[in-house]
PDB file of N, CA and C in Angstrom:
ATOM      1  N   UNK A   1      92.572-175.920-104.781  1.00  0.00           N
ATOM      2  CA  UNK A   1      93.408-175.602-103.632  1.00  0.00           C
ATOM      3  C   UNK A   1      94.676-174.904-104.154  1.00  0.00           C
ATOM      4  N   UNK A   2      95.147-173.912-103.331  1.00  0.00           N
ATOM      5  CA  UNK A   2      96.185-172.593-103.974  1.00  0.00           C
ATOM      6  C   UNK A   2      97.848-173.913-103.279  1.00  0.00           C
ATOM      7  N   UNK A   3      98.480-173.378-104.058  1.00  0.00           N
ATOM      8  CA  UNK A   3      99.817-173.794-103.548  1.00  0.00           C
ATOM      9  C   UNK A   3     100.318-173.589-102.301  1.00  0.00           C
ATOM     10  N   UNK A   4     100.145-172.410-101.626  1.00  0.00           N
ATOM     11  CA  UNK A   4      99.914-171.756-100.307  1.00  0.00           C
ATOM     12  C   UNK A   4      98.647-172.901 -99.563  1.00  0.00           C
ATOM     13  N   UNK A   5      98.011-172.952 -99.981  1.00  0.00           N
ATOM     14  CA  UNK A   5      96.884-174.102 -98.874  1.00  0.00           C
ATOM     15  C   UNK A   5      97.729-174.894 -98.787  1.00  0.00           C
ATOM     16  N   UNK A   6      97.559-175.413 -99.696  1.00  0.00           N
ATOM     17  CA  UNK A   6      98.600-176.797 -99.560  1.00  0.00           C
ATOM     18  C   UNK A   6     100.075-177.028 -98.889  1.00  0.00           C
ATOM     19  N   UNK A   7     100.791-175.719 -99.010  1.00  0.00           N
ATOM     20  CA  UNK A   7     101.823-175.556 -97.882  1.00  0.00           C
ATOM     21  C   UNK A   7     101.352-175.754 -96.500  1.00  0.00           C
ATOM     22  N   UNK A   8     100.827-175.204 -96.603  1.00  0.00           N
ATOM     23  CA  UNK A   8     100.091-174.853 -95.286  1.00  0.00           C
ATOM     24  C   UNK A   8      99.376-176.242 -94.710  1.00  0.00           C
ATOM     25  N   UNK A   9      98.654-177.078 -95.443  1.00  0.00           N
ATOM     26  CA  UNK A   9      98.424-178.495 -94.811  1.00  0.00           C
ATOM     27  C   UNK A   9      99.874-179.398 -94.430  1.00  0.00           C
ATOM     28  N   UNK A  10     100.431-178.909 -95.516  1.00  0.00           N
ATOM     29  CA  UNK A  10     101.659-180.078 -94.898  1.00  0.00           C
ATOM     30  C   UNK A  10     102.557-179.757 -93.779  1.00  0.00           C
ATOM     31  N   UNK A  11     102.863-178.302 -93.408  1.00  0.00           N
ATOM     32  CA  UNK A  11     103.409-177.203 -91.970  1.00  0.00           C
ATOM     33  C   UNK A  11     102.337-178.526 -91.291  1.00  0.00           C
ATOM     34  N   UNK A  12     100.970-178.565 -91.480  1.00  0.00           N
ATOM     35  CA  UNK A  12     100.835-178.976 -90.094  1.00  0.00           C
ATOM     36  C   UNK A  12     100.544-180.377 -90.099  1.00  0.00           C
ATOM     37  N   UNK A  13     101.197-180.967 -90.937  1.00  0.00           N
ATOM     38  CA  UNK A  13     101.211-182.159 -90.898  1.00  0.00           C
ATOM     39  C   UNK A  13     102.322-182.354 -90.111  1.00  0.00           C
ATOM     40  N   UNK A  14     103.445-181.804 -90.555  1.00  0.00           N
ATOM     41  CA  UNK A  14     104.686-181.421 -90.295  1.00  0.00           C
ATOM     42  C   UNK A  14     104.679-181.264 -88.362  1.00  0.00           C
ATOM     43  N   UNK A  15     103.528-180.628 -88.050  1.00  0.00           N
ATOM     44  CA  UNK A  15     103.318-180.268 -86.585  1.00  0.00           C
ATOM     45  C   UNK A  15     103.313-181.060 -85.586  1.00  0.00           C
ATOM     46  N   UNK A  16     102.356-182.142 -86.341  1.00  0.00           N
ATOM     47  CA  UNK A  16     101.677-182.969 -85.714  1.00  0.00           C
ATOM     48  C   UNK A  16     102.623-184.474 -85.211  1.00  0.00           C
ATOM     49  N   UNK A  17     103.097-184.245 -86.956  1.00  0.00           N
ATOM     50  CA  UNK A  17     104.837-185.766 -86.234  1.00  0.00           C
ATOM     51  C   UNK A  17     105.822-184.440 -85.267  1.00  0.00           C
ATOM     52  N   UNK A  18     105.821-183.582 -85.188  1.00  0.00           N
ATOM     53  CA  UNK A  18     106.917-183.211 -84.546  1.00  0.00           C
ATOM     54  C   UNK A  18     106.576-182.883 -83.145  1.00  0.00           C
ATOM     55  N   UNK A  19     105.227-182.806 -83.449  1.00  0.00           N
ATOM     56  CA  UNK A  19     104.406-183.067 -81.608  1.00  0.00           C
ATOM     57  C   UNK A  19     105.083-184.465 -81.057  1.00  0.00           C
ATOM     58  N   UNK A  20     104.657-185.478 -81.667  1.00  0.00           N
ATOM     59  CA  UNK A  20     104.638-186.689 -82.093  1.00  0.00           C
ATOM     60  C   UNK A  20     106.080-187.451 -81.105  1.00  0.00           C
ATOM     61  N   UNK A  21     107.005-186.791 -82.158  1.00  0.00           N
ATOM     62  CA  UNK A  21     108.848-187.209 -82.044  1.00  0.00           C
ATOM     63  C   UNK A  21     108.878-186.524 -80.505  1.00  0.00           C
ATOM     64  N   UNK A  22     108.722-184.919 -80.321  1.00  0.00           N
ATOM     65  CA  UNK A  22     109.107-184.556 -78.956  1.00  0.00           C
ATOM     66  C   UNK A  22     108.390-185.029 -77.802  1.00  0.00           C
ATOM     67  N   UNK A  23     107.848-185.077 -77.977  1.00  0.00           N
ATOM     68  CA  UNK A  23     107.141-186.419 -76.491  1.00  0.00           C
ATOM     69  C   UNK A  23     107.476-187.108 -76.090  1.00  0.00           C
ATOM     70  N   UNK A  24     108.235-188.145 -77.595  1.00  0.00           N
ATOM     71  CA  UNK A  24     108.598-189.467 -77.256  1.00  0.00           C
ATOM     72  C   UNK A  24     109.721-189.424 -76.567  1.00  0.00           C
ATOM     73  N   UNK A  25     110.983-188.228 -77.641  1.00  0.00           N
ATOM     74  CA  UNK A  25     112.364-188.287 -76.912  1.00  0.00           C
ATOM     75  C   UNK A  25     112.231-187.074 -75.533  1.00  0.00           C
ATOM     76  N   UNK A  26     111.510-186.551 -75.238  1.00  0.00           N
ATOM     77  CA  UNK A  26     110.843-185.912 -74.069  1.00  0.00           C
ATOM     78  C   UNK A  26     110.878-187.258 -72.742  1.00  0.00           C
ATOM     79  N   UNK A  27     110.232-188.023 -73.206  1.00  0.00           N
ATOM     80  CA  UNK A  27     109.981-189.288 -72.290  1.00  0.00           C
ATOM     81  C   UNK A  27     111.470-189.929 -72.290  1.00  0.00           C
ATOM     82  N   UNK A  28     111.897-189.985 -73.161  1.00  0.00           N
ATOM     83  CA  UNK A  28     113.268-190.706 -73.081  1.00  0.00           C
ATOM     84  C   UNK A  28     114.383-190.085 -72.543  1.00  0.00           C
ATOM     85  N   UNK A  29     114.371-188.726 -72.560  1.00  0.00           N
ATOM     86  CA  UNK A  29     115.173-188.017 -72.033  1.00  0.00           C
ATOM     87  C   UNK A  29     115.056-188.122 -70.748  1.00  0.00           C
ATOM     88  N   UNK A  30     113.925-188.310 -70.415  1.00  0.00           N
ATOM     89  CA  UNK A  30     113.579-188.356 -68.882  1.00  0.00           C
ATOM     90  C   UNK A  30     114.147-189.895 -67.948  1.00  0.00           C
ATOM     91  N   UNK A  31     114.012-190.472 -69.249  1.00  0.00           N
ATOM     92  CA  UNK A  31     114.442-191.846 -68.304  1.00  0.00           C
ATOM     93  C   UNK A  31     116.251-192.186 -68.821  1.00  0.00           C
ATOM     94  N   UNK A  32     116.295-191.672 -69.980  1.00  0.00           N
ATOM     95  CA  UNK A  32     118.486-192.100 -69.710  1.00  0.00           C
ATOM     96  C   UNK A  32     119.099-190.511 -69.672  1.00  0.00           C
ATOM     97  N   UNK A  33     118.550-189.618 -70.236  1.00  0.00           N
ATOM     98  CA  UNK A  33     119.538-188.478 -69.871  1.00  0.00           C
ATOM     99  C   UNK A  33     120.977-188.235 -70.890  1.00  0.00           C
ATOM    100  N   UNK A  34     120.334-188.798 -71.416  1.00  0.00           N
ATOM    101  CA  UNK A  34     121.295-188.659 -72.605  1.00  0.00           C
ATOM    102  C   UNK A  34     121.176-187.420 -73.489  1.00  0.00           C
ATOM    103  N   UNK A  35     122.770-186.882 -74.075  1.00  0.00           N
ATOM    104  CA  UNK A  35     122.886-185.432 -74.338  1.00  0.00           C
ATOM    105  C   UNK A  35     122.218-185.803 -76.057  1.00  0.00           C
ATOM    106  N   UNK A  36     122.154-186.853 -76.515  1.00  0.00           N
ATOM    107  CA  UNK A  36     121.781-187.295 -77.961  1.00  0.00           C
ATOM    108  C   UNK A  36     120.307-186.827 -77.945  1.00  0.00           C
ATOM    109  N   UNK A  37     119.757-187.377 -76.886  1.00  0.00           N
ATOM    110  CA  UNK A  37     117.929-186.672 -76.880  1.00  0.00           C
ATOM    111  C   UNK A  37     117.838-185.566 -76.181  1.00  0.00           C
ATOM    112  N   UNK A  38     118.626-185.049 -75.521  1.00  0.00           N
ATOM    113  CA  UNK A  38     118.406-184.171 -75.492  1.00  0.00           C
ATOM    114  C   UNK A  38     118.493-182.995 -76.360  1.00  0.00           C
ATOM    115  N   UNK A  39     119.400-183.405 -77.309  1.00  0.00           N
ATOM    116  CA  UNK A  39     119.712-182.739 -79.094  1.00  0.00           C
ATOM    117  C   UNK A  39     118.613-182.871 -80.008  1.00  0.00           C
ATOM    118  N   UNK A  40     117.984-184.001 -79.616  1.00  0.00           N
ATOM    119  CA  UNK A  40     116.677-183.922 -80.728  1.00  0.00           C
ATOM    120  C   UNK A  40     115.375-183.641 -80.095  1.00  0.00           C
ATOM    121  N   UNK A  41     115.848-183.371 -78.554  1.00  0.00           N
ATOM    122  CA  UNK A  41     114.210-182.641 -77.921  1.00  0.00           C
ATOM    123  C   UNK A  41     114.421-181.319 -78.837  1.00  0.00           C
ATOM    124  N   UNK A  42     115.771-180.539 -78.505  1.00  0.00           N
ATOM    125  CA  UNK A  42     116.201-179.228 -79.396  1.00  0.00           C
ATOM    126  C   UNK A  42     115.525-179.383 -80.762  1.00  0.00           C
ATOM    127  N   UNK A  43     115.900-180.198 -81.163  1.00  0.00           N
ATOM    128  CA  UNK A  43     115.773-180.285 -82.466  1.00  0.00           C
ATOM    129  C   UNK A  43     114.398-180.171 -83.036  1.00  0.00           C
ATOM    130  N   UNK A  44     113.480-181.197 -81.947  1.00  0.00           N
ATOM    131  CA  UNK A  44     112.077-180.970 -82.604  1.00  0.00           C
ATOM    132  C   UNK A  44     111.478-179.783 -82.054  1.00  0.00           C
ATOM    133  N   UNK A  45     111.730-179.242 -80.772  1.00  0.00           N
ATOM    134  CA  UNK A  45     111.293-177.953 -80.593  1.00  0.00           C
ATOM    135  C   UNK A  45     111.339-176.856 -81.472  1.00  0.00           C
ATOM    136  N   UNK A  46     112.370-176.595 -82.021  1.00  0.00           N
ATOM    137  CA  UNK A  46     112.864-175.598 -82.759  1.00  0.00           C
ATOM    138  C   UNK A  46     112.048-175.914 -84.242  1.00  0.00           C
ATOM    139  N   UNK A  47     111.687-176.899 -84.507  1.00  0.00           N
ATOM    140  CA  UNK A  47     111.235-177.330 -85.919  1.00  0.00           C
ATOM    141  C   UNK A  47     110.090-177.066 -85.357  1.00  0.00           C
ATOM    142  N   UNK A  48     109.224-177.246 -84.690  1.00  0.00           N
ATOM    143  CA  UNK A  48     108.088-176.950 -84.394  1.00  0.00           C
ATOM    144  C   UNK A  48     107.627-175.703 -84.302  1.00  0.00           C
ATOM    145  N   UNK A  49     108.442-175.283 -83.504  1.00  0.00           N
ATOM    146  CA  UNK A  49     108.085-173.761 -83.148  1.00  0.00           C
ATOM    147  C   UNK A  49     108.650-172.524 -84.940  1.00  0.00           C
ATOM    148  N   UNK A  50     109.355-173.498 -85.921  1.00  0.00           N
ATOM    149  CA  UNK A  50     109.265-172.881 -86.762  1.00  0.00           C
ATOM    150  C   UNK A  50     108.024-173.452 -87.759  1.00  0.00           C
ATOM    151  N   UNK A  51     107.921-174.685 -87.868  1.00  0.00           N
ATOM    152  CA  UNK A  51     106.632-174.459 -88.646  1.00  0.00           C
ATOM    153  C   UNK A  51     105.058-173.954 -87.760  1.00  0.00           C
ATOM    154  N   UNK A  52     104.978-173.629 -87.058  1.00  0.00           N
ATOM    155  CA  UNK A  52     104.140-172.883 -86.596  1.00  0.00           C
ATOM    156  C   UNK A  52     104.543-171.554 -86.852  1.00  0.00           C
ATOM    157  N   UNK A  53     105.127-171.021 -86.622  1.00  0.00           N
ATOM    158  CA  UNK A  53     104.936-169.147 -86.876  1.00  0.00           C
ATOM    159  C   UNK A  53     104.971-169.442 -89.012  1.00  0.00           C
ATOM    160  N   UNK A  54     105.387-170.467 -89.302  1.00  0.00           N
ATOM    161  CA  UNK A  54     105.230-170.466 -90.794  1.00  0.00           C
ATOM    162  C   UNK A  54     103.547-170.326 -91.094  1.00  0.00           C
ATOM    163  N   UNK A  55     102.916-171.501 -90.217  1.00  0.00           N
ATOM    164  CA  UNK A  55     101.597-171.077 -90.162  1.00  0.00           C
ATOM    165  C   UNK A  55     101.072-169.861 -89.903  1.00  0.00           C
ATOM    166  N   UNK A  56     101.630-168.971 -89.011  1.00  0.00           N
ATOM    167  CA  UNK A  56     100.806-168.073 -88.887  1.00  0.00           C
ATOM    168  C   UNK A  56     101.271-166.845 -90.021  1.00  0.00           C
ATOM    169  N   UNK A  57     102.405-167.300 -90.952  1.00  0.00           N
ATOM    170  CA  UNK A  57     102.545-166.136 -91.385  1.00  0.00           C
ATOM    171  C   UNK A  57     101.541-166.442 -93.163  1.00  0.00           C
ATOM    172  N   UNK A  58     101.571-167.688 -93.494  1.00  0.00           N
ATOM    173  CA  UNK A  58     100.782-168.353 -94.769  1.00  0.00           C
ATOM    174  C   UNK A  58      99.218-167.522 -94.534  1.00  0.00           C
ATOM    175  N   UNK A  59      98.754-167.456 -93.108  1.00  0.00           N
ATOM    176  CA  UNK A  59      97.333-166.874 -92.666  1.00  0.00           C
ATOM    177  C   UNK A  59      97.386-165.568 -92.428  1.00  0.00           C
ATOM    178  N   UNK A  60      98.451-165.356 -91.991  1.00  0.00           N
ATOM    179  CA  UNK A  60      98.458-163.402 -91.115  1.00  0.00           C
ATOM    180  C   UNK A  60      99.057-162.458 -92.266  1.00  0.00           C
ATOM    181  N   UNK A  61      99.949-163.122 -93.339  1.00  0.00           N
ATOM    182  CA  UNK A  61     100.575-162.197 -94.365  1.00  0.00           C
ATOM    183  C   UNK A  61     100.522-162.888 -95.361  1.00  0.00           C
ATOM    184  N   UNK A  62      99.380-163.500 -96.402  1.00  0.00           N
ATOM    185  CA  UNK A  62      99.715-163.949 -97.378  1.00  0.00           C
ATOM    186  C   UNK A  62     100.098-162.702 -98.611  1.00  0.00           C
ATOM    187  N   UNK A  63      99.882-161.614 -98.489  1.00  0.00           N
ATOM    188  CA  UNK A  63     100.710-160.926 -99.718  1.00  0.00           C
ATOM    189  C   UNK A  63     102.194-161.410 -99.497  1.00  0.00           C
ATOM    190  N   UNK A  64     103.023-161.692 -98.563  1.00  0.00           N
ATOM    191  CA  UNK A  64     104.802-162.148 -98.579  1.00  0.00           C
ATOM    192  C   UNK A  64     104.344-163.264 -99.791  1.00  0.00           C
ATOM    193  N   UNK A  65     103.553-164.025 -99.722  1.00  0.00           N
ATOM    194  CA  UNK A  65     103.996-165.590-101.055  1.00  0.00           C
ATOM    195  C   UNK A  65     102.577-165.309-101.875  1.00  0.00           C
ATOM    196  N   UNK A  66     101.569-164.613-102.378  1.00  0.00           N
ATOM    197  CA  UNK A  66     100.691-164.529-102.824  1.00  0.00           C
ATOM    198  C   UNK A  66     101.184-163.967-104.391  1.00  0.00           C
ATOM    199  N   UNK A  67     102.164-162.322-104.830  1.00  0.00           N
ATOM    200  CA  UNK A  67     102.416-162.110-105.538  1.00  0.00           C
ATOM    201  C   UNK A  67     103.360-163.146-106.370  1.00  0.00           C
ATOM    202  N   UNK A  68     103.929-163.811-105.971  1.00  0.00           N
ATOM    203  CA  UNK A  68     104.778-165.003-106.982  1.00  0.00           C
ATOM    204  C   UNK A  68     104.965-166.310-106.849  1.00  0.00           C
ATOM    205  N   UNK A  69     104.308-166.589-107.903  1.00  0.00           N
ATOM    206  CA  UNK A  69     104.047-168.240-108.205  1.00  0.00           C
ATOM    207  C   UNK A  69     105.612-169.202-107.874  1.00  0.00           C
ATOM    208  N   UNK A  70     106.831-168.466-108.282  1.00  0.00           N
ATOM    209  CA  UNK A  70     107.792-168.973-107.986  1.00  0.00           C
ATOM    210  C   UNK A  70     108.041-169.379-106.620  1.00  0.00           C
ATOM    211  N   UNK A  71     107.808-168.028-105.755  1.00  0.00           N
ATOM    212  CA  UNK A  71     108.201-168.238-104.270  1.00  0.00           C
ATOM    213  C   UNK A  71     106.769-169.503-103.929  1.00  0.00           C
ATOM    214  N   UNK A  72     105.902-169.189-104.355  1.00  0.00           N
ATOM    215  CA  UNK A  72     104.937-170.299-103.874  1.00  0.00           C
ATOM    216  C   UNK A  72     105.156-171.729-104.178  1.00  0.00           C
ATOM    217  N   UNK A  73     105.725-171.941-105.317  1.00  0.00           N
ATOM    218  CA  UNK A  73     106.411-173.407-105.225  1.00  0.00           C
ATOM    219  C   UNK A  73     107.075-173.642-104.458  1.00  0.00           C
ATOM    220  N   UNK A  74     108.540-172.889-104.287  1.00  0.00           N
ATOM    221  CA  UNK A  74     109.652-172.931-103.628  1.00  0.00           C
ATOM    222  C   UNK A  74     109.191-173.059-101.886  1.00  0.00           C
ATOM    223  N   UNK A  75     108.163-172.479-101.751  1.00  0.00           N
ATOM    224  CA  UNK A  75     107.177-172.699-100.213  1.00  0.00           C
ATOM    225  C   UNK A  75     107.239-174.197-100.149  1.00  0.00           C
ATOM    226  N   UNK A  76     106.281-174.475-101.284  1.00  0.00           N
ATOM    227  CA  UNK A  76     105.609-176.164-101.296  1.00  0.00           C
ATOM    228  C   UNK A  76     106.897-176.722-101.257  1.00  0.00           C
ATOM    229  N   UNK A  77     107.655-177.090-102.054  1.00  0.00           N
ATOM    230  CA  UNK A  77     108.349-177.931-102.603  1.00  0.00           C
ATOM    231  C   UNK A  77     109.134-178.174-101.164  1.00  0.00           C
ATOM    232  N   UNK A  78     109.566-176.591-100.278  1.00  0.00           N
ATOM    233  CA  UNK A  78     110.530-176.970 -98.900  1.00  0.00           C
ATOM    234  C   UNK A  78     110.160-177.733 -98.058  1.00  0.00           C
ATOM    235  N   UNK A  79     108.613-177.362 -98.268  1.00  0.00           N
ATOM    236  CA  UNK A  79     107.755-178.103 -96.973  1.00  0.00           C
ATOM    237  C   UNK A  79     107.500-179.570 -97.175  1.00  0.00           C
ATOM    238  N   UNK A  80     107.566-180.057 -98.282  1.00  0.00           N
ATOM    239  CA  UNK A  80     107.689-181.583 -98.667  1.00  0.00           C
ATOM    240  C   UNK A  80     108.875-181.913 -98.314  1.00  0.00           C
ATOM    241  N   UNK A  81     110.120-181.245 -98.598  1.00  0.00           N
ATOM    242  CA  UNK A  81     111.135-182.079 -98.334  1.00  0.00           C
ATOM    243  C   UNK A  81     110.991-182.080 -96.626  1.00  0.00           C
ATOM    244  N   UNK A  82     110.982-181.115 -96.376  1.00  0.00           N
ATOM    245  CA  UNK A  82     110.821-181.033 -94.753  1.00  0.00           C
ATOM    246  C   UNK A  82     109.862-182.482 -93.957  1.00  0.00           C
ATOM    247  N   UNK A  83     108.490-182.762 -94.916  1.00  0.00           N
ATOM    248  CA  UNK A  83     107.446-183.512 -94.098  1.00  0.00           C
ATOM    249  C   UNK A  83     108.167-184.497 -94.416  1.00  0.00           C
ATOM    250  N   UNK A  84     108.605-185.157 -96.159  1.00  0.00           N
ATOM    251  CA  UNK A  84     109.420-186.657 -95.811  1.00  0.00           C
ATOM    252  C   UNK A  84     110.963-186.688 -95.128  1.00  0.00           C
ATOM    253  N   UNK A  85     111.572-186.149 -94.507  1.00  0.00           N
ATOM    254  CA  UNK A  85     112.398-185.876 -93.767  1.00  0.00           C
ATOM    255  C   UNK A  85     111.941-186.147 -92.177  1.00  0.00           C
ATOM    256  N   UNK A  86     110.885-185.431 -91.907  1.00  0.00           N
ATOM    257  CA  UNK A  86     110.397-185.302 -90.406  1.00  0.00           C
ATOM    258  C   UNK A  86     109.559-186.992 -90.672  1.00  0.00           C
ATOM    259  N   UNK A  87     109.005-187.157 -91.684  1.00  0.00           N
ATOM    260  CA  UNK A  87     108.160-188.647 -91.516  1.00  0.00           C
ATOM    261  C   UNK A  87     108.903-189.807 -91.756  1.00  0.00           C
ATOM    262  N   UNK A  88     110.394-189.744 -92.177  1.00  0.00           N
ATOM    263  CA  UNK A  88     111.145-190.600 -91.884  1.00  0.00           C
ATOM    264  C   UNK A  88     111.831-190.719 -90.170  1.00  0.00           C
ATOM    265  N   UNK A  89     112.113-190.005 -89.585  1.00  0.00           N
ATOM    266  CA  UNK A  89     112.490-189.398 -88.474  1.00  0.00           C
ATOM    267  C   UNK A  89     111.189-189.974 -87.588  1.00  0.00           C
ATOM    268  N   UNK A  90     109.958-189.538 -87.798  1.00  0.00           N
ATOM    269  CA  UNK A  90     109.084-190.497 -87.255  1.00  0.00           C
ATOM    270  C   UNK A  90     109.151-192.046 -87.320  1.00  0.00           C
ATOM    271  N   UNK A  91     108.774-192.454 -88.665  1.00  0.00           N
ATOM    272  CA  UNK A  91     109.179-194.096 -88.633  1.00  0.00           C
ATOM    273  C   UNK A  91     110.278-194.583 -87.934  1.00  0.00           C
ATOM    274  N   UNK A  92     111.586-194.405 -87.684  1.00  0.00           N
ATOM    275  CA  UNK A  92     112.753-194.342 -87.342  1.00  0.00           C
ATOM    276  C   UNK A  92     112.889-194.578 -86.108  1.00  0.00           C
ATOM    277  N   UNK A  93     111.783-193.170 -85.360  1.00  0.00           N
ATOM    278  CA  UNK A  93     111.810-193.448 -84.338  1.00  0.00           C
ATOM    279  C   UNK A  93     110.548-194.245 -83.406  1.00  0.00           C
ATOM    280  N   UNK A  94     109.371-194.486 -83.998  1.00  0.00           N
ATOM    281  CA  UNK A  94     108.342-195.397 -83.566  1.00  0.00           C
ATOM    282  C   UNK A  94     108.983-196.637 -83.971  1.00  0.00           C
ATOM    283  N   UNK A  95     109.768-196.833 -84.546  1.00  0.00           N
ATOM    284  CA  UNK A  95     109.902-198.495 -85.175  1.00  0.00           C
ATOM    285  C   UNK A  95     110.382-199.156 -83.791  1.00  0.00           C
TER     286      UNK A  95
END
């Protein structure tokens, strides 16, 4: 598996808690109205809607991260900090 795959599994791992989180504070927003969830509906929208076009660009343009092994770490390595970041943020908020 290329470093790029593997980015690319964790974007949508990444997707899937951030489906996950906006639902929940989606639902919560709905019932107190509070400007705090409504900051992290923002919040997961925008994270979402960026690791998705990340997906489509790992599939639609891999020459951008294909010629250098550097940028292809620097891919992986963001997207980890990103998934234990977003999967703490999950626990956090299912607990």
């Amino acid at each position: 598996m290329s470093t790029i795959q593997f980015a690319s599994g964790i974007a949508v791992v990444n997707i899937l808690l951030l489906g996950l989180l906006t639902t929940v504070w989606v639902r919560n927003y709905r019932t107190f109205r509070s400007s705090l969830l409504l900051g992290l509906v923002a919040f997961g929208s925008v994270m979402l809607a960026e690791n998705v076009v990340a997906i489509y660009f790992f599939f639609s343009m891999k020459m951008l991260y294909s010629g250098d092994p550097t940028v292809q770490q620097a891919v992986l390595v963001l997207r980890g900090l990103q998934l234990v970041a977003i999967a703490f943020l999950t626990w956090v908020t299912m607990k």
